[in-house]
N, C-alpha and C. Protein backbone atom coordinates (compact mmCIF):
# COMPACT_ATOMS: atom_id res chain seq x y z
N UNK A 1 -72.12 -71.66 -43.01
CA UNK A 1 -71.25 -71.17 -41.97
C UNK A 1 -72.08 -70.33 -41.00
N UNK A 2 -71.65 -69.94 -39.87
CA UNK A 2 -72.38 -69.75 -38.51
C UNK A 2 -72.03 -68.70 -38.02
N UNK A 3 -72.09 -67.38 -38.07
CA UNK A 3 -71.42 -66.78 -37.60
C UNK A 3 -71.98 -66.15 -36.15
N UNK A 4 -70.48 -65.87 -36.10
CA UNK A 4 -70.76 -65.73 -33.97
C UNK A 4 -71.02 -64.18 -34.10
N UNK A 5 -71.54 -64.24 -32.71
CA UNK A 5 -71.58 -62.98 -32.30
C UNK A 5 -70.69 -62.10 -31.57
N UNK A 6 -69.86 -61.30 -31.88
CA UNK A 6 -68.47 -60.75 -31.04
C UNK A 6 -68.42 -61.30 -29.59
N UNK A 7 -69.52 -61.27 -28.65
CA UNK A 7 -69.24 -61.44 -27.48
C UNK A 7 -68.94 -63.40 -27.12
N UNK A 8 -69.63 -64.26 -28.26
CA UNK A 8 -69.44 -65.38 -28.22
C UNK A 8 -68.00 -65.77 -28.62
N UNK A 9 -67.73 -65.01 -29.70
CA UNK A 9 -66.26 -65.06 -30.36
C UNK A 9 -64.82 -64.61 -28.87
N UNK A 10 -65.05 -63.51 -28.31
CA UNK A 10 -64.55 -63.44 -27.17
C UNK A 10 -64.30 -64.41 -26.61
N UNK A 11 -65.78 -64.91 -25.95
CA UNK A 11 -65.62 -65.62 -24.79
C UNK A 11 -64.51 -66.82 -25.29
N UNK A 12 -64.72 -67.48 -26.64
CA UNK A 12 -64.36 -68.49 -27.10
C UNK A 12 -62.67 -68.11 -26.80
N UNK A 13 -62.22 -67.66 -27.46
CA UNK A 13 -60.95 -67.22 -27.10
C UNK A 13 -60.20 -67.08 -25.78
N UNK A 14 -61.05 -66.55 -25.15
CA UNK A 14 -60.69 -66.44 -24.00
C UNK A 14 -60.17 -67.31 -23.05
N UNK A 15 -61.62 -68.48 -23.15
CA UNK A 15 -61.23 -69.87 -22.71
C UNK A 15 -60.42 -70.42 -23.18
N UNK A 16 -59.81 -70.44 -24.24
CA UNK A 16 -58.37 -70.96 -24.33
C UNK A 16 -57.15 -70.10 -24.50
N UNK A 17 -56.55 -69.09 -23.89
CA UNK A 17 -56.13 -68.27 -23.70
C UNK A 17 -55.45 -68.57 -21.84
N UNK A 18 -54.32 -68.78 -21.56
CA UNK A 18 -53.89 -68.75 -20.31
C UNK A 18 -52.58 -67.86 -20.30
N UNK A 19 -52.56 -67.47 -18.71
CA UNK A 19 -51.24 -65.96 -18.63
C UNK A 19 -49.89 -67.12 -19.27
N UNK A 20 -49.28 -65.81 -19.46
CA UNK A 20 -47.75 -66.50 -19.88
C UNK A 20 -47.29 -66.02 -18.31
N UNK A 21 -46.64 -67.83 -17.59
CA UNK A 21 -45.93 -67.53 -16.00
C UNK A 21 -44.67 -67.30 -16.01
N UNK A 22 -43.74 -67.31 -17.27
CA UNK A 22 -42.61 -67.22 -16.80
C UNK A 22 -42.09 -67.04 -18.67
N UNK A 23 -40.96 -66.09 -18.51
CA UNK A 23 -40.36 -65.81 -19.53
C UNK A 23 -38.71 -66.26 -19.36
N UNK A 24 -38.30 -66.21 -20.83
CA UNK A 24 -36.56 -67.32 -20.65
C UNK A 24 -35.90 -66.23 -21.87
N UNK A 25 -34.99 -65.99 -22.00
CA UNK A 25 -34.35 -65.86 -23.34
C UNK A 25 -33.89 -66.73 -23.85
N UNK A 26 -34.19 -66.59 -25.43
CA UNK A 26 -33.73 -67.72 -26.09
C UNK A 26 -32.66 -67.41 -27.57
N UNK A 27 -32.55 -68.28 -28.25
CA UNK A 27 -31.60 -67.46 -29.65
C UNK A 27 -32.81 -67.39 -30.52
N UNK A 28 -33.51 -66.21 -31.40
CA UNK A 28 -34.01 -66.31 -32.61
C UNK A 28 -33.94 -67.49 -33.24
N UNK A 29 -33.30 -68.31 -33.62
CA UNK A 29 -33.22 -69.71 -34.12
C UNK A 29 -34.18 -70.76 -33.79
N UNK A 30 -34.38 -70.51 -32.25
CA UNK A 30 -35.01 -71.66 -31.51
C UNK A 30 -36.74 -70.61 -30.74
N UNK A 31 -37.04 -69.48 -31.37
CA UNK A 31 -38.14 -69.17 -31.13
C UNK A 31 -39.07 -68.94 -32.42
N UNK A 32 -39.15 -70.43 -32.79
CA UNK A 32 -40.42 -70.30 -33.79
C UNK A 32 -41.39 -70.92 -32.94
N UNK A 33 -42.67 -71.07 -32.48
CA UNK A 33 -43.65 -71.84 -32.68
C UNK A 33 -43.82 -70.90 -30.89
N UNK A 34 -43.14 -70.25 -30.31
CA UNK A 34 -43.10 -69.99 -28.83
C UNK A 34 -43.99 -68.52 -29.07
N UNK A 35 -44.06 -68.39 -27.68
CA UNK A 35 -45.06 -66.83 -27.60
C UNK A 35 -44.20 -65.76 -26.94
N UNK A 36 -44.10 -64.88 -27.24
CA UNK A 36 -43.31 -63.54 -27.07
C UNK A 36 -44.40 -63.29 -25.61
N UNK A 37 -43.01 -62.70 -24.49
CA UNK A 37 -43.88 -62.62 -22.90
C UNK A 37 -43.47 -61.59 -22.92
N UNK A 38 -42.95 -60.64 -23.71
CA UNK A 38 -42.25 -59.53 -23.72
C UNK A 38 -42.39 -58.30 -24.69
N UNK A 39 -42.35 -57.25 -24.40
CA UNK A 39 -41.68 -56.21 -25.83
C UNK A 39 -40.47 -56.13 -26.43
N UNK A 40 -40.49 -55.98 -27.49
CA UNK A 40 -39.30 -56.18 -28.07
C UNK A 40 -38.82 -55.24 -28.32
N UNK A 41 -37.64 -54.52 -28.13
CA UNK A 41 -37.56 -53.30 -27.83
C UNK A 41 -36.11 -52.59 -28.94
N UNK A 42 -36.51 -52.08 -30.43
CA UNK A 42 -34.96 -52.28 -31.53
C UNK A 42 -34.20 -51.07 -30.23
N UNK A 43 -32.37 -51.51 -31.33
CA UNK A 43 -31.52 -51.11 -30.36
C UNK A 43 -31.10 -49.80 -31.56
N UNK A 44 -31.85 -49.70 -32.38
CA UNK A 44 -31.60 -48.78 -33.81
C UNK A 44 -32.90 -48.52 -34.20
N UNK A 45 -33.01 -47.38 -35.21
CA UNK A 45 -33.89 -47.70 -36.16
C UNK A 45 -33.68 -48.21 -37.02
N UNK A 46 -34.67 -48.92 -38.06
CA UNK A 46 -34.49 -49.19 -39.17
C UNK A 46 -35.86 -48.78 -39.96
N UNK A 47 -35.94 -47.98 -41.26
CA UNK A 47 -34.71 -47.64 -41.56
C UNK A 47 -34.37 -46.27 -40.56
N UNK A 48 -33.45 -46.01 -41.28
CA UNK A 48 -32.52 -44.66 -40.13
C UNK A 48 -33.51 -43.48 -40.40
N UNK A 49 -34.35 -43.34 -41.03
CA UNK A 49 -35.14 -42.35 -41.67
C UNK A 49 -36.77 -41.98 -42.28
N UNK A 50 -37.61 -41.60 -41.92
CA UNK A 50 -38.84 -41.57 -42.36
C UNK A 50 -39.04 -42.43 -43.93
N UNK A 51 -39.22 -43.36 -44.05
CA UNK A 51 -39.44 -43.76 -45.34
C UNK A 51 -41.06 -44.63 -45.80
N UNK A 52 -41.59 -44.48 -47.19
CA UNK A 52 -42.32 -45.28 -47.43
C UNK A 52 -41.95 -46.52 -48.06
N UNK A 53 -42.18 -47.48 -47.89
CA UNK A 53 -42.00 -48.51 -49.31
C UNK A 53 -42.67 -48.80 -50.09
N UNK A 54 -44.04 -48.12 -50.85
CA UNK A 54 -45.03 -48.28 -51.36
C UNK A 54 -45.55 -46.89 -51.59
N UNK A 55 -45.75 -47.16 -53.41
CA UNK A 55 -45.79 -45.63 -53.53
C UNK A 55 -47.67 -45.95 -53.87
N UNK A 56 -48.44 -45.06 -54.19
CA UNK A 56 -49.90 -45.67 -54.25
C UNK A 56 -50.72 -44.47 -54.17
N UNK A 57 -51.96 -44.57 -53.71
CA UNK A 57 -52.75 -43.34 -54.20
C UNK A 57 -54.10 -43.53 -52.75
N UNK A 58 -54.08 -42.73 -52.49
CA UNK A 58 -55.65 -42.27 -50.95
C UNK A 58 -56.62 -42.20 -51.77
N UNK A 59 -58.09 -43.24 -52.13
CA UNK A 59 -58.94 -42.52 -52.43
C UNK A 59 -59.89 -42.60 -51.40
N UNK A 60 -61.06 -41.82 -51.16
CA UNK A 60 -62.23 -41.83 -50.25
C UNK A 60 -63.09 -42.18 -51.58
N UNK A 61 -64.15 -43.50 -51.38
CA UNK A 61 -65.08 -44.09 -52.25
C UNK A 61 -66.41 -42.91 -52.38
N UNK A 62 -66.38 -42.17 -51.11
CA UNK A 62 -67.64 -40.82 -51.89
C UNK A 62 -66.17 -39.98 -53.18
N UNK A 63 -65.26 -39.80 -53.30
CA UNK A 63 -65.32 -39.15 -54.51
C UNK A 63 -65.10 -40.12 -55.26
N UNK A 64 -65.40 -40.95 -55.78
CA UNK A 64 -65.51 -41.56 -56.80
C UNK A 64 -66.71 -41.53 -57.62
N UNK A 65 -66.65 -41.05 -58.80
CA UNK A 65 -67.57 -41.20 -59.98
C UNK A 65 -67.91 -41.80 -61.02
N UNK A 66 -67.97 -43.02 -61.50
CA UNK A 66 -67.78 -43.78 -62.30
C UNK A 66 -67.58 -43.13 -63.66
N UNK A 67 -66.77 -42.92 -64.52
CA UNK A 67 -66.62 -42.61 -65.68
C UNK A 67 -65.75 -41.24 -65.31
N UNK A 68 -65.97 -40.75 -64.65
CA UNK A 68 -64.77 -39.53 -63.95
C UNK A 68 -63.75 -39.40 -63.67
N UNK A 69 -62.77 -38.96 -64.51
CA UNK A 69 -60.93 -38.78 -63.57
C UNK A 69 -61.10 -38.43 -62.57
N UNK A 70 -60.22 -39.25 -61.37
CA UNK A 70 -59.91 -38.39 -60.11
C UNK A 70 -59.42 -36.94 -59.85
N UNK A 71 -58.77 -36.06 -59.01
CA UNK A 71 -58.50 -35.02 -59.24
C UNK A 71 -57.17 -35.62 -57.95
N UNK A 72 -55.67 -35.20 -58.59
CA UNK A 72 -54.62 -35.40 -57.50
C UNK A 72 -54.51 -34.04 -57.15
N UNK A 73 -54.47 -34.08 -55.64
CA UNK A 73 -54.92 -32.49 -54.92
C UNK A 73 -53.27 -32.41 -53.75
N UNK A 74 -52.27 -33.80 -54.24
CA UNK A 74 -51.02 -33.61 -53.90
C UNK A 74 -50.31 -34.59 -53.79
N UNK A 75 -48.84 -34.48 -54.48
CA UNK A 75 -48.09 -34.83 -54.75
C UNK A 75 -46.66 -35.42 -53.73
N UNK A 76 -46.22 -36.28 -53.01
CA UNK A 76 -45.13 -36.67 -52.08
C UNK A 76 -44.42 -37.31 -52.85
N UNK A 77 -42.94 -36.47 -53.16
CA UNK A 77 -41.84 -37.57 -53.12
C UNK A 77 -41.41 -38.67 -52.51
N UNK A 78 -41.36 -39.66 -53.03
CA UNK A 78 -40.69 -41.04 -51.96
C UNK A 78 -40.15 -40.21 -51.16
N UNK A 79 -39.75 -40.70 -49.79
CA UNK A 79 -38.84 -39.77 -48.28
C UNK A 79 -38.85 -38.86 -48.15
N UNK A 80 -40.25 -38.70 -48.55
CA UNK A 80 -40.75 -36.68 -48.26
C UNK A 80 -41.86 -36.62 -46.87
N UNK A 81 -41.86 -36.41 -45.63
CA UNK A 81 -42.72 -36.40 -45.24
C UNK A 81 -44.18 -36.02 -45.74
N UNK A 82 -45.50 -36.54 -45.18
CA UNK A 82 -46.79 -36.10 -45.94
C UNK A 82 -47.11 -35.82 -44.99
């Protein structure tokens, strides 16, 4: 395999890449395979409230020690801000 160089990878893209000229509304139903010319803008939040869905752990690979417990230096309840 060949790998490009960012600015080759660009260009490549680029060239096939043309403006979007005109935008339509359509139903969700009938916009699979189409390109969004727009922001999409919710009329709510969801959810209504700061939440995580994934509870899990921050490590930085310099503290890691092989054979060493970590040290937890703090604790967040699910829908607790951190």
């Amino acid at each position: 395999m060949t790998l490009l160089s960012v600015e080759n990878a660009r260009q490549r893209l680029l060239s096939q890449a043309a403006p979007v000229v005109a935008c339509e509304t359509i139903a969700l139903d009938q916009a699979l395979g189409r390109i969004l010319g727009d922001d999409v803008i919710a009329t709510r939040a969801v959810p209504p409230a700061d939440n995580s869905a994934m509870d899990g752990f921050a490590v930085r690979s310099n503290d890691v020690v092989i054979g060493k417990p970590l040290a937890i230096h703090q604790i967040i309840p699910a829908g607790s801000p951190g």
